[in-house]
Protein backbone atom coordinates (compact mmCIF):
# COMPACT_ATOMS: atom_id res chain seq x y z
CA UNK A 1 -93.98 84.79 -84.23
CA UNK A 2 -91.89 83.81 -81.38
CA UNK A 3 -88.95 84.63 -79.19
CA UNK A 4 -85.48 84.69 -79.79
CA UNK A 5 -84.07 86.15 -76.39
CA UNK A 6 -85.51 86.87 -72.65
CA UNK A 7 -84.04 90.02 -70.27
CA UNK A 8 -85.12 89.40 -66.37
CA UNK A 9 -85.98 93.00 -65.13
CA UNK A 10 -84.44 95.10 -64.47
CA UNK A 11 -82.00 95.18 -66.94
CA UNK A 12 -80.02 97.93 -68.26
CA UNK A 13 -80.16 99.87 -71.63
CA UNK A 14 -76.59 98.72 -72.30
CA UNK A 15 -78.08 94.58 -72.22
CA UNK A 16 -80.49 95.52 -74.15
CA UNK A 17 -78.59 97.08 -76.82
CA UNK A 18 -75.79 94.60 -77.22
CA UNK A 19 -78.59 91.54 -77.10
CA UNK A 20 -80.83 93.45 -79.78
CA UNK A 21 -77.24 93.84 -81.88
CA UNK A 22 -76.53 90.38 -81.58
CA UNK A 23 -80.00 89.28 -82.91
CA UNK A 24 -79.80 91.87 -86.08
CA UNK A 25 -76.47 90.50 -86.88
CA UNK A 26 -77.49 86.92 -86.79
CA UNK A 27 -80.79 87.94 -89.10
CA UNK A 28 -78.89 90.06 -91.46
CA UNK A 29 -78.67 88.78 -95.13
CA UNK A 30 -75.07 88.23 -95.11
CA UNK A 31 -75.16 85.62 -92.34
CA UNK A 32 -75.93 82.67 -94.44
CA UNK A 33 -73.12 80.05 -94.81
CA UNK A 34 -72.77 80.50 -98.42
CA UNK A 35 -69.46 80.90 -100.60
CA UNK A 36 -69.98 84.24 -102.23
CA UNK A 37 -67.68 85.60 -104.96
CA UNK A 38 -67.37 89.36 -105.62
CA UNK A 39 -64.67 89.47 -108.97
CA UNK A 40 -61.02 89.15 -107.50
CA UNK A 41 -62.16 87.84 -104.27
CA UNK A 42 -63.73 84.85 -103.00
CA UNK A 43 -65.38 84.92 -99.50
CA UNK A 44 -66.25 81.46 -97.93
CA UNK A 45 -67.88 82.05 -94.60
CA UNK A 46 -68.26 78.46 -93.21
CA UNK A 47 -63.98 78.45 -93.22
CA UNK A 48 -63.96 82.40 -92.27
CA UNK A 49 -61.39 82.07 -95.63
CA UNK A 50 -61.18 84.77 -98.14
CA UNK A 51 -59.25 84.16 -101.35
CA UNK A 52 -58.01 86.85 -103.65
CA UNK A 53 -56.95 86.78 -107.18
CA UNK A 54 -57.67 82.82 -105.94
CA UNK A 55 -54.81 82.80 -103.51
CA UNK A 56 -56.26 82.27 -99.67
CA UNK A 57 -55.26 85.18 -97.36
CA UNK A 58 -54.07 84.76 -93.80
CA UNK A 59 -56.05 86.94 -92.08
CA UNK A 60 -56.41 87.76 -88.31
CA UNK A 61 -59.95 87.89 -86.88
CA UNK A 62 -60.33 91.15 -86.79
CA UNK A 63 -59.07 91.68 -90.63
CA UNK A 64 -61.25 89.18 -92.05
CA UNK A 65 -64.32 91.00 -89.95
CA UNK A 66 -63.34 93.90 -91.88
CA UNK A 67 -62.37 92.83 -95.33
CA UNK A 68 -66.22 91.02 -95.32
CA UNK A 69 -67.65 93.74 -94.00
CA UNK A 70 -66.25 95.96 -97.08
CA UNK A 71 -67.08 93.25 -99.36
CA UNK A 72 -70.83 92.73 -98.43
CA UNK A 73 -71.00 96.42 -99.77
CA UNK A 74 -68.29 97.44 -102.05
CA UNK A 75 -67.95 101.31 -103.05
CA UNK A 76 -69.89 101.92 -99.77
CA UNK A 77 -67.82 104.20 -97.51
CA UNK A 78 -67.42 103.11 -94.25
CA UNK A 79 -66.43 105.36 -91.34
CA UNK A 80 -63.82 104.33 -88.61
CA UNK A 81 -67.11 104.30 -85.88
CA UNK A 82 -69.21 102.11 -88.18
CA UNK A 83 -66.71 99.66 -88.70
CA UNK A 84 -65.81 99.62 -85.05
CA UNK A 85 -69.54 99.14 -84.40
CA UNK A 86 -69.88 96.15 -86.79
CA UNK A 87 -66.93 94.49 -85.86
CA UNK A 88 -65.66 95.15 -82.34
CA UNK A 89 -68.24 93.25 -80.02
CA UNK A 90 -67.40 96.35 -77.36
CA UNK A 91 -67.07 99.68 -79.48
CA UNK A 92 -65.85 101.45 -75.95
CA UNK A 93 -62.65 99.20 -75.55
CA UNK A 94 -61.10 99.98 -79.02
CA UNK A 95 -59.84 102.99 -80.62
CA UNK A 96 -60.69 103.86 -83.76
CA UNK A 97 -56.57 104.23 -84.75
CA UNK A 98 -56.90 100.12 -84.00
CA UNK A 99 -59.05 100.19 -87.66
CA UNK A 100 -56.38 101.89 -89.45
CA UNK A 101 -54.05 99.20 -88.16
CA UNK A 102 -56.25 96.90 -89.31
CA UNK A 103 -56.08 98.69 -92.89
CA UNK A 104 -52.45 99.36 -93.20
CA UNK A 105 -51.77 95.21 -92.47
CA UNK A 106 -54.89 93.87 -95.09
CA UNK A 107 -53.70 96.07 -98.02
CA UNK A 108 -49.59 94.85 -97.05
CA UNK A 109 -51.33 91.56 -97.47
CA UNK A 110 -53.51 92.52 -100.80
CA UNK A 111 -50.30 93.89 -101.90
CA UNK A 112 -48.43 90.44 -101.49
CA UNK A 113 -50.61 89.17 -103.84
CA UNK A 114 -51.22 91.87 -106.39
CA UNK A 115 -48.42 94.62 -106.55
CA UNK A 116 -51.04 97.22 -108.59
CA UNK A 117 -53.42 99.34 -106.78
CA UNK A 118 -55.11 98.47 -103.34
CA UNK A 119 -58.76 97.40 -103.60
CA UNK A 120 -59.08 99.39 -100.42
CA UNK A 121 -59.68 102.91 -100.73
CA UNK A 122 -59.28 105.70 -97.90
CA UNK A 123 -61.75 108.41 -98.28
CA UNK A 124 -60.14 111.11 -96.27
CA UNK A 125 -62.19 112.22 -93.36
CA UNK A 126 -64.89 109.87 -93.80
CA UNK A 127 -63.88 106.31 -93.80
CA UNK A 128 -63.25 103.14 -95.91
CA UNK A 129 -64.16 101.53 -99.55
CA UNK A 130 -63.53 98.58 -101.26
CA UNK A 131 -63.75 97.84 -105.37
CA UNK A 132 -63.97 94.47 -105.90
């Protein structure tokens, strides 16, 4: 078995949370260091690069959160809150407008390189797709 973390008591449900989070996130599937491809893009997680249609994008941290967070599970819609939750380290400090920010500059960007229809699809009052 074996231990990954340690809380002193007392500690508070809040510490617990975020240090439980932390440890899911580094055991989830899609935290190996691999280069993945999923059709028009290419995600290579050792440079925190993804490519699309082969041409590198300059992303911001918090886009290229997002845009890998879509990609681990394209068609899956994902709500403002749930992408806040996966990618914001502290959900409380952000509002959920900030995502659609976020949107609006990776699909002026997607656009840059291919002029025809964003990958990213808004799913009104419920959240966020990609196709790949």
């Amino acid at each position: 078995i074996g231990a990954d973390d340690y809380i002193n008591k007392p500690f508070s449900p809040r510490e617990l949370a975020v240090r439980v989070k932390v440890i899911l996130k580094r055991m989830s599937p899609g935290s190996k260091s691999l280069d993945t491809t999923k059709s028009s893009f290419e995600i290579n997680t050792q440079l925190a690069e993804i490519s699309y249609f082969k041409k590198p994008l300059n992303l911001t941290r918090y886009e290229y959160l997002i845009l890998q967070l879509l990609l681990k599970q394209p068609k899956r819609v994902f709500s403002r809150p749930q992408i806040m939750e996966q990618v914001w380290e502290m959900t409380g400090t952000s509002l959920e407008r900030v995502v659609d920010t976020h949107i609006k500059s990776l699909r002026t960007k997607l656009r840059e390189i291919n002029t025809e229809d964003s990958p990213i699809k808004t799913h009104r009052g419920l959240g966020y797709s990609i196709s790949s």
